[in-house]
Protein backbone atom coordinates (compact mmCIF):
# COMPACT_ATOMS: atom_id res chain seq x y z
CA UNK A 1 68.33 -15.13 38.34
CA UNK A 2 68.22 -11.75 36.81
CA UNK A 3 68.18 -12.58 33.48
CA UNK A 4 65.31 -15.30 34.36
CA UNK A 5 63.08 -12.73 35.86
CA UNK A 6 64.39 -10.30 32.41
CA UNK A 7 62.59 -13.28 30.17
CA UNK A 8 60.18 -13.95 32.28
CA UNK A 9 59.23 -10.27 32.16
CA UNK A 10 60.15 -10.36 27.99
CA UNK A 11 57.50 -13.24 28.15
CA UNK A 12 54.89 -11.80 30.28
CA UNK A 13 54.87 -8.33 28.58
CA UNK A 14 55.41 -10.74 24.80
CA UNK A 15 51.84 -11.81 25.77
CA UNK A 16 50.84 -8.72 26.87
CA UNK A 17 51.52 -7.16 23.86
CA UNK A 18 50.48 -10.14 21.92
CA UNK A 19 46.71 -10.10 23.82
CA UNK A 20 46.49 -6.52 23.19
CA UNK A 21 47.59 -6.58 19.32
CA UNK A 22 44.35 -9.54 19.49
CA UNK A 23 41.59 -6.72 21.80
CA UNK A 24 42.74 -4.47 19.23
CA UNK A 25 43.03 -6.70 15.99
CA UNK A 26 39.43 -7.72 17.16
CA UNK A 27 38.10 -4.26 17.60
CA UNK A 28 38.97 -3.21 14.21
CA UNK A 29 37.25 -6.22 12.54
CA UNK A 30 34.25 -5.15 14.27
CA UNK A 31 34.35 -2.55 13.05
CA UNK A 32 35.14 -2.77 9.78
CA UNK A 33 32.48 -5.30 9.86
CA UNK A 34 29.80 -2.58 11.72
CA UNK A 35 30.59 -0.65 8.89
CA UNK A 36 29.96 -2.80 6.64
CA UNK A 37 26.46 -3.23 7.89
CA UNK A 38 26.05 0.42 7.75
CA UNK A 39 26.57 0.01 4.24
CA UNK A 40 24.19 -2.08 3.10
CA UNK A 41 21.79 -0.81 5.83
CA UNK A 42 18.96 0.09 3.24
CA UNK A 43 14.87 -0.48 2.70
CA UNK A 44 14.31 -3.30 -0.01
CA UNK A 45 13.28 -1.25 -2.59
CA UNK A 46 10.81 -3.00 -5.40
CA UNK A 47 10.72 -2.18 -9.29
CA UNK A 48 8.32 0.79 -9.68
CA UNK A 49 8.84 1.92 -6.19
CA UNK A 50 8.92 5.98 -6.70
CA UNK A 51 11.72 7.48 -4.81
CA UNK A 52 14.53 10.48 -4.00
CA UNK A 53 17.77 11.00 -3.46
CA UNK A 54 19.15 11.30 0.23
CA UNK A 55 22.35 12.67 -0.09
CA UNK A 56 24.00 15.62 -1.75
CA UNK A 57 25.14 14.43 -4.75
CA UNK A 58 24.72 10.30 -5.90
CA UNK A 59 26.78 8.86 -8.61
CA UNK A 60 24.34 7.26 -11.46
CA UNK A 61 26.66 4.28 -13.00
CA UNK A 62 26.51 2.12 -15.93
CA UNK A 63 26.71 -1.13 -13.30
CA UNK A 64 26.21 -2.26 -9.95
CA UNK A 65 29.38 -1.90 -8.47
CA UNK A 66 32.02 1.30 -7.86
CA UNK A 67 34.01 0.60 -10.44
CA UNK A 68 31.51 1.16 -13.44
CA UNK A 69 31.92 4.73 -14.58
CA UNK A 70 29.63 7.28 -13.70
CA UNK A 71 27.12 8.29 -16.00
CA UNK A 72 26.35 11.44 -13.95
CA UNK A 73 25.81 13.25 -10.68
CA UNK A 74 22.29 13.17 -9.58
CA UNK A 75 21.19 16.53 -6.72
CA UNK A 76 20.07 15.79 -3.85
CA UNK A 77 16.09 15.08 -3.74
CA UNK A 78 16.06 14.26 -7.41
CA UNK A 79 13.17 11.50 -7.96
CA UNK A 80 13.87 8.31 -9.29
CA UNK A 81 12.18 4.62 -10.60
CA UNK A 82 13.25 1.52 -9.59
CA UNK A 83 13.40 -0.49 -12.40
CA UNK A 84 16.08 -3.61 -10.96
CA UNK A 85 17.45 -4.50 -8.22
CA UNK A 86 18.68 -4.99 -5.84
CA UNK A 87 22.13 -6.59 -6.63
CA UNK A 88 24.83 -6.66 -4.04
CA UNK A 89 28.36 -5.50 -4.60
CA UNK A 90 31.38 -3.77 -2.89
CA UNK A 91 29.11 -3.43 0.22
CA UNK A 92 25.99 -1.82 -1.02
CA UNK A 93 22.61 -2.87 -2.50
CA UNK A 94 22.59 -1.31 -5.89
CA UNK A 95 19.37 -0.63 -7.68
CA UNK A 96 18.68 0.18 -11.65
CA UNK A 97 16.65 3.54 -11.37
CA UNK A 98 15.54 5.45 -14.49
CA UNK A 99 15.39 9.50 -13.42
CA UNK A 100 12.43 11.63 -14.81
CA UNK A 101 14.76 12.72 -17.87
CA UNK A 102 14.77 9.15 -18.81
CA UNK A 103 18.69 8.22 -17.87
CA UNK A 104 18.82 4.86 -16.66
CA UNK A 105 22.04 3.85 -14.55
CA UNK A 106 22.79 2.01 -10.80
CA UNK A 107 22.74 4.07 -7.92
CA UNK A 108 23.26 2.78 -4.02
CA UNK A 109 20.30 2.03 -2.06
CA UNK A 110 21.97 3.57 0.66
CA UNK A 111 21.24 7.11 -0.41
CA UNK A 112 17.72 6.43 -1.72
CA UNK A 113 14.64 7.54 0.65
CA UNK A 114 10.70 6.63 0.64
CA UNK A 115 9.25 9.73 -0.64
CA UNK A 116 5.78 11.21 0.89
CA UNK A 117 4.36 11.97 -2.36
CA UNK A 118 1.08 12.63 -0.91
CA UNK A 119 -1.08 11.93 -3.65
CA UNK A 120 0.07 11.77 -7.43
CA UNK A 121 -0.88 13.93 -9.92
CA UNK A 122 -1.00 14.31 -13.63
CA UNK A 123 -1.54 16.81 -15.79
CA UNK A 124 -5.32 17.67 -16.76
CA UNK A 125 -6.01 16.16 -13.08
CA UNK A 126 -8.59 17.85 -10.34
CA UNK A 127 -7.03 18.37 -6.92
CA UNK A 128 -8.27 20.99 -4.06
CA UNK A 129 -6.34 22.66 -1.61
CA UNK A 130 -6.36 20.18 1.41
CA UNK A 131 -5.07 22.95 4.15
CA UNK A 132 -6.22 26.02 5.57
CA UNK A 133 -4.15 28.11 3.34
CA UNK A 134 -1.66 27.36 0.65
CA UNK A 135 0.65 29.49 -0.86
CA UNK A 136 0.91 29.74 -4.57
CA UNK A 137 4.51 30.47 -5.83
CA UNK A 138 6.34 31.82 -9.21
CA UNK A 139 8.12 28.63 -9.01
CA UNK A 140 8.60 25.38 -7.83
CA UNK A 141 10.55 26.16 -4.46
CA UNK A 142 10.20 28.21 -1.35
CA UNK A 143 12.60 30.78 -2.41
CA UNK A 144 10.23 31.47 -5.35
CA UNK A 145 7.76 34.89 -4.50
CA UNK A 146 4.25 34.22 -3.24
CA UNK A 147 2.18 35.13 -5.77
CA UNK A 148 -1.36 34.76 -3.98
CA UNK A 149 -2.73 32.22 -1.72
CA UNK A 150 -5.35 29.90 -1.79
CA UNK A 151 -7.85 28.99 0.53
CA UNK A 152 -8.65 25.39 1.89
CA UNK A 153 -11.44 24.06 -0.80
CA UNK A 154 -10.30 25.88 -3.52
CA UNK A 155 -10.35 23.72 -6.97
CA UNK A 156 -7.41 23.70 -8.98
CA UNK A 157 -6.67 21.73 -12.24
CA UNK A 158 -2.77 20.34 -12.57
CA UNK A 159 -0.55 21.72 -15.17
CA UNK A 160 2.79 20.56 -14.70
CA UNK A 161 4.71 18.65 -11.98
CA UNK A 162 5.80 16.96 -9.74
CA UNK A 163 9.11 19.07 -9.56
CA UNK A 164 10.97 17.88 -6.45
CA UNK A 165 12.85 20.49 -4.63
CA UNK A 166 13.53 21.14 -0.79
CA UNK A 167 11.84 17.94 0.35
CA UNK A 168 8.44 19.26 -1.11
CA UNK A 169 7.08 17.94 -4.09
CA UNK A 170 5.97 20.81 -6.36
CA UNK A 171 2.87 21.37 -8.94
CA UNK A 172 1.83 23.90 -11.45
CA UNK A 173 -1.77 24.53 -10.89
CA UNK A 174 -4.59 27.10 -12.62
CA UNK A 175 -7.36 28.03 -10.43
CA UNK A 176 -10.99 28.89 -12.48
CA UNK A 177 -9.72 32.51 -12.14
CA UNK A 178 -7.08 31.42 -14.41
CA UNK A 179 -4.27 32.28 -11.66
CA UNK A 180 -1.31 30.20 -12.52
CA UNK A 181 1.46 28.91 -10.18
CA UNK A 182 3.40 26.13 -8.06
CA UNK A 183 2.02 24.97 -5.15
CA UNK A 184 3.37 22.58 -2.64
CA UNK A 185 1.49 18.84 -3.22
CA UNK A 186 1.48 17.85 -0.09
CA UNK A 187 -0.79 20.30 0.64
CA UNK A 188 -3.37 18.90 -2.34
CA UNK A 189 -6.28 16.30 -2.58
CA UNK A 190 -7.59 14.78 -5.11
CA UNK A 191 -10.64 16.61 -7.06
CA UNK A 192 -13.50 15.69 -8.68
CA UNK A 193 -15.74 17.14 -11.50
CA UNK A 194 -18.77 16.73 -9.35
CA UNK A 195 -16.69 17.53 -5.97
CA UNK A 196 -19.06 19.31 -4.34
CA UNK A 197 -21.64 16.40 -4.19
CA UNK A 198 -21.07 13.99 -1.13
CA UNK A 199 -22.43 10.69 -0.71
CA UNK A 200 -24.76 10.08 2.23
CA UNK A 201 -23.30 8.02 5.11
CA UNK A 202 -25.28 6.29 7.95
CA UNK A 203 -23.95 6.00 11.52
CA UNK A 204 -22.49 2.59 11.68
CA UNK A 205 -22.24 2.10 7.77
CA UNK A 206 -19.04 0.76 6.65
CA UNK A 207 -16.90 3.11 4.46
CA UNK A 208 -13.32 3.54 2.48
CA UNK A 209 -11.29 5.93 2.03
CA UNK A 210 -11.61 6.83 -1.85
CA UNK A 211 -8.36 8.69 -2.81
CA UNK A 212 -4.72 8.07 -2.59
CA UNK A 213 -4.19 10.20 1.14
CA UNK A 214 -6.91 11.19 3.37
CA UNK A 215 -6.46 13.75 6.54
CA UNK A 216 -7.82 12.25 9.99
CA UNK A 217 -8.44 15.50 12.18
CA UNK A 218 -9.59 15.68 15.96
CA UNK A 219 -12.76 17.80 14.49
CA UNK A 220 -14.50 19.15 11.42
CA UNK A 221 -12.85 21.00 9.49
CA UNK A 222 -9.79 21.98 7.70
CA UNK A 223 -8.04 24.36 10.34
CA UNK A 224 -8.01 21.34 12.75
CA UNK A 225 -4.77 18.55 13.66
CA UNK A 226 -3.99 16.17 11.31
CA UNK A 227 -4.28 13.18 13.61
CA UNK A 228 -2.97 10.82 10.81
CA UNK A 229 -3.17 10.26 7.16
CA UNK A 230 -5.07 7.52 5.90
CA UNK A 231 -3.77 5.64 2.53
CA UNK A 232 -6.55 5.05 0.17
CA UNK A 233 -8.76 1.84 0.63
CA UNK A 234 -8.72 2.30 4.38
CA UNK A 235 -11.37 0.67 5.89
CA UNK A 236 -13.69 2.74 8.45
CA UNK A 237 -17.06 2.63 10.15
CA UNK A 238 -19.34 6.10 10.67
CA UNK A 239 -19.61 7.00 14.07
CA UNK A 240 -21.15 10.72 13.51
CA UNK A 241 -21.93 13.16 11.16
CA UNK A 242 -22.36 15.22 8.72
CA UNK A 243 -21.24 18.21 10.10
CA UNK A 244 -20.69 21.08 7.01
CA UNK A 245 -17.44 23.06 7.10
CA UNK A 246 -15.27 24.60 4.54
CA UNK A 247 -17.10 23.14 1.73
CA UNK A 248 -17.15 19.79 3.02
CA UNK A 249 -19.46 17.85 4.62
CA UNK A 250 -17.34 16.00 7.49
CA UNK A 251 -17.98 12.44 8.74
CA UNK A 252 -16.35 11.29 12.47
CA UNK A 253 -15.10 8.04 11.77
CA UNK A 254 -12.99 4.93 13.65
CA UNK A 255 -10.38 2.70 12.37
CA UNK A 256 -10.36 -0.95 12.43
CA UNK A 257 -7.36 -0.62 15.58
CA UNK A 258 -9.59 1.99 17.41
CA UNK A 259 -8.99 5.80 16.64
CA UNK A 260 -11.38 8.22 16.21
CA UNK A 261 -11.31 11.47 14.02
CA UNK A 262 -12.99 13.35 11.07
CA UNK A 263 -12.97 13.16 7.43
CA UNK A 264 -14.27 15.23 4.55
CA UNK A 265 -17.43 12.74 3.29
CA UNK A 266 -16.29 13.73 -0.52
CA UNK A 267 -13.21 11.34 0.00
CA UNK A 268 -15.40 8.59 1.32
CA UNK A 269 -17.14 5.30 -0.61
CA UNK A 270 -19.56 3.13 0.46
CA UNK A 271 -18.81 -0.42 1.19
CA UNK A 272 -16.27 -2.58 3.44
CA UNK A 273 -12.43 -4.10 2.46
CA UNK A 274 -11.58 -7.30 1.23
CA UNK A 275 -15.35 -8.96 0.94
CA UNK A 276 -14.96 -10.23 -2.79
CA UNK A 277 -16.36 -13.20 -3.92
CA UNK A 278 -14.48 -15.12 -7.05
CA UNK A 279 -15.06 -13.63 -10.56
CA UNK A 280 -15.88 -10.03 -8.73
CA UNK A 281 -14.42 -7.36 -10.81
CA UNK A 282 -11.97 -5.24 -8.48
CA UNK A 283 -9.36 -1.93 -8.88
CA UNK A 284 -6.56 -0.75 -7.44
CA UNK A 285 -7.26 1.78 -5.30
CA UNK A 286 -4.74 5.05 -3.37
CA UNK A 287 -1.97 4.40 -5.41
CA UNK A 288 0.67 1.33 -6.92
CA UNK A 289 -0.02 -2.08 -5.38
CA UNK A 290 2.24 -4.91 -5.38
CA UNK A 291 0.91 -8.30 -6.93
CA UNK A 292 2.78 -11.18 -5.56
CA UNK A 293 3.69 -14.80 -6.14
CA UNK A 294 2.40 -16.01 -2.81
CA UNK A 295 0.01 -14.45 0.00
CA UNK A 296 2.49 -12.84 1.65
CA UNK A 297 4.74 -9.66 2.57
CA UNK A 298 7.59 -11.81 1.53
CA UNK A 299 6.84 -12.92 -1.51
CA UNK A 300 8.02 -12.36 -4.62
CA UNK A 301 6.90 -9.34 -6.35
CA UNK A 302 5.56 -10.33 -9.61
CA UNK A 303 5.06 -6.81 -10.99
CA UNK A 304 3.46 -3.28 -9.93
CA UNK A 305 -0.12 -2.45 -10.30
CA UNK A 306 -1.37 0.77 -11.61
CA UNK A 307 -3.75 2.56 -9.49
CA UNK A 308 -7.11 2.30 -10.46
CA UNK A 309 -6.31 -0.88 -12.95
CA UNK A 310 -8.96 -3.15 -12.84
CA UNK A 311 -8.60 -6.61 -12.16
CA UNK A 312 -10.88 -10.18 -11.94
CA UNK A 313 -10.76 -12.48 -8.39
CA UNK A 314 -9.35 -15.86 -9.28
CA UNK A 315 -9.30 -17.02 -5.35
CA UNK A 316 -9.30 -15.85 -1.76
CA UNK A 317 -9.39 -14.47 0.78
CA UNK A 318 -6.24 -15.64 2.67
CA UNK A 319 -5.14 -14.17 5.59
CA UNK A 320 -1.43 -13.40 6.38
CA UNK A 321 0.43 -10.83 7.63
CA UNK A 322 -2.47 -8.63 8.58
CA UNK A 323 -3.86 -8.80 5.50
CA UNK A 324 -6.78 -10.41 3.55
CA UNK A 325 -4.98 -11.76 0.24
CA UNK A 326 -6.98 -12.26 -3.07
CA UNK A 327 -5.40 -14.16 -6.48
CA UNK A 328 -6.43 -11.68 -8.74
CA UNK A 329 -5.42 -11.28 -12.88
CA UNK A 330 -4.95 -9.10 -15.38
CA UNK A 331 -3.01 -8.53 -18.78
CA UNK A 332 -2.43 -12.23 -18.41
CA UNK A 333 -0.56 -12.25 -15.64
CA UNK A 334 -1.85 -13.86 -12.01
CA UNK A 335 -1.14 -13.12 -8.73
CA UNK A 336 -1.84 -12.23 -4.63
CA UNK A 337 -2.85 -8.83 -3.87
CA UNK A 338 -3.95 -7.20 -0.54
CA UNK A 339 -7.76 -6.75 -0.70
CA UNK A 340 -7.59 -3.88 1.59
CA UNK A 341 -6.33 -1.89 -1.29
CA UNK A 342 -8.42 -3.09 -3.56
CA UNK A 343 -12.23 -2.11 -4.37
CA UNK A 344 -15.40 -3.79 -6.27
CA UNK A 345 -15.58 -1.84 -9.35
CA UNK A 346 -19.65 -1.80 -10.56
CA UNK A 347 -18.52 -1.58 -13.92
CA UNK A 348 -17.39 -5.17 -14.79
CA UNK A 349 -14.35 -6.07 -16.01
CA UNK A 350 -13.39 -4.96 -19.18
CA UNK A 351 -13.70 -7.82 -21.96
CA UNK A 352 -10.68 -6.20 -23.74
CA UNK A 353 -8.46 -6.23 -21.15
CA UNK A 354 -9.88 -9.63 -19.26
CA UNK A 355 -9.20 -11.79 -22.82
């Protein structure tokens, strides 16, 4: 009797043991397997997507995988292209970048981040200090000295840049003193040679934004909130204005959801989004837009854009996914892009470029 209730007791605590060996068994593929989503837990990243390093230090290797040698370490906020990618291995998404010394290698989407570039710059370009004040360094990073500051409307022509360094993105400017030094970009707009002269806007005219980034404030001016930042070819409709301030004449405008806030009217163009009839000549415009193989945010992207390239409407428009879609070509190549960044260029389409 004893030794029935010993192996019934062997047998009960046997399955015991057994079911717990099973919780636990089952807890650890879990997560092994939540880790494993972690891994590969990055943004689809497309070729000529502009981005940085999010981590310390990321290994740059000759393939996609972690067993192709490392070509080199790249810092932490270093910018990189996308060229490839992305191609799946050893529980990442690995992407071909080329860095801004030209090395080319596979990195882990993991540790790559969106950057806010705020708009892009070149060197020879216009820009104007978009802030109330902006400090003007000996080099590109905050631990660099102050070497004068600038005040909002102040024109500047870029040198050098960008340098990314402690999540800012860094330019060289000259001022028409001739006062050289780095400035922050985020803190930039774009310029113009005839900057000072603002277009005329009714109340109730249609408008778009006609830069890469534009500031929504609650009033006029540039010491008031930034509400939100508008990406170029935003649509908008006058409600009010102009008011002058700071060099600017400012123009209250509303979104297509709603809001209300100001903008500087030198940032502004006349005209509506997406109304382009077939064989309208069109351009990018605010920055890199992707053409695609369908109407759709899921498509396939066919290649990268340039901003300001200028393009000829084969078809459209087709809505989908909160967009109006146009078939558009260039350099021989066709494909969908989203007419809200695009805008009717007066000039025609180039007979060189349109064959």
């Amino acid at each position: 009797m004893a030794t029935r209730r010993w192996r019934t007791g062997w047998a009960e605590s046997g399955a015991i043991r057994l079911i717990s060996a099973l919780i636990v068994l089952a807890a650890l593929v879990a997560g092994l397997a939540q880790r494993g989503t972690d891994q590969v837990r990055a943004a689809e990243f497309v070729a000529g997507d502009l981005l940085v390093v999010d981590t310390d230090g990321l290994n740059l290797r000759a393939g996609a995988g972690l067993s192709f040698r490392v070509i080199e370490v790249l810092p932490g906020g270093a910018a990189v292209t996308v060229t490839t990618g992305p191609r799946t291995a050893d529980g990442y998404d690995w992407y071909r970048v080329r860095t801004d010394d030209g090395a080319t290698g596979w990195v882990a989407g993991k540790y790559l981040a969106w950057v806010n570039w705020g708009p892009y710059f070149a060197a020879g370009d216009l820009a104007v200090v978009d802030t109330l004040r902006l400090n003007c360094r000996s080099g590109p990073g905050l631990d660099y000295a102050v070497v004068y500051v600038m005040d909002g409307g102040t024109e500047v022509t870029i040198l050098d840049g960008p340098s990314p360094s402690e999540g800012y993105h860094w330019y060289k400017v000259e001022t028409d003193d001739g006062d050289v030094g780095w400035v922050i970009g985020e803190g930039l707009a774009p310029g113009s040679d005839d900057s000072g002269a603002t277009p005329d806007f009714a109340k109730g005219e249609d408008v778009v934004v006609d830069t890469a980034r534009l500031n929504l404030r609650v009033g006029a001016g540039l010491d008031q909130t930034v509400v939100d930042v508008l990406p170029g070819g935003t649509a908008l409709i006058v409600s009010n204005g102009p008011m002058a301030a700071d060099g600017y004449d400012w123009y209250e405008v509303e979104t297509r959801d709603g809001r209300l806030g100001w903008v500087a009217g030198a940032f502004l163009a006349h005209g509506s989004v997406g109304d382009f009839a077939v064989g309208d000549a069109v351009r990018v415009a605010g920055g890199r837009l992707n053409l695609r193989a369908e109407p759709s945010l899921s498509a396939e992207v066919l290649r990268v854009l340039a901003d300001n390239e200028v393009l000829v409407v084969l078809d459209g428009p087709f809505e989908a996914d909160g967009y109006s879609w146009y078939r558009v070509r260039n350099d021989g190549s066709a494909g969908w892009a989203a007419g809200e960044y695009l805008r009717f260029e007066p000039n025609g389409f180039p007979p060189e470029e349109g064959g």
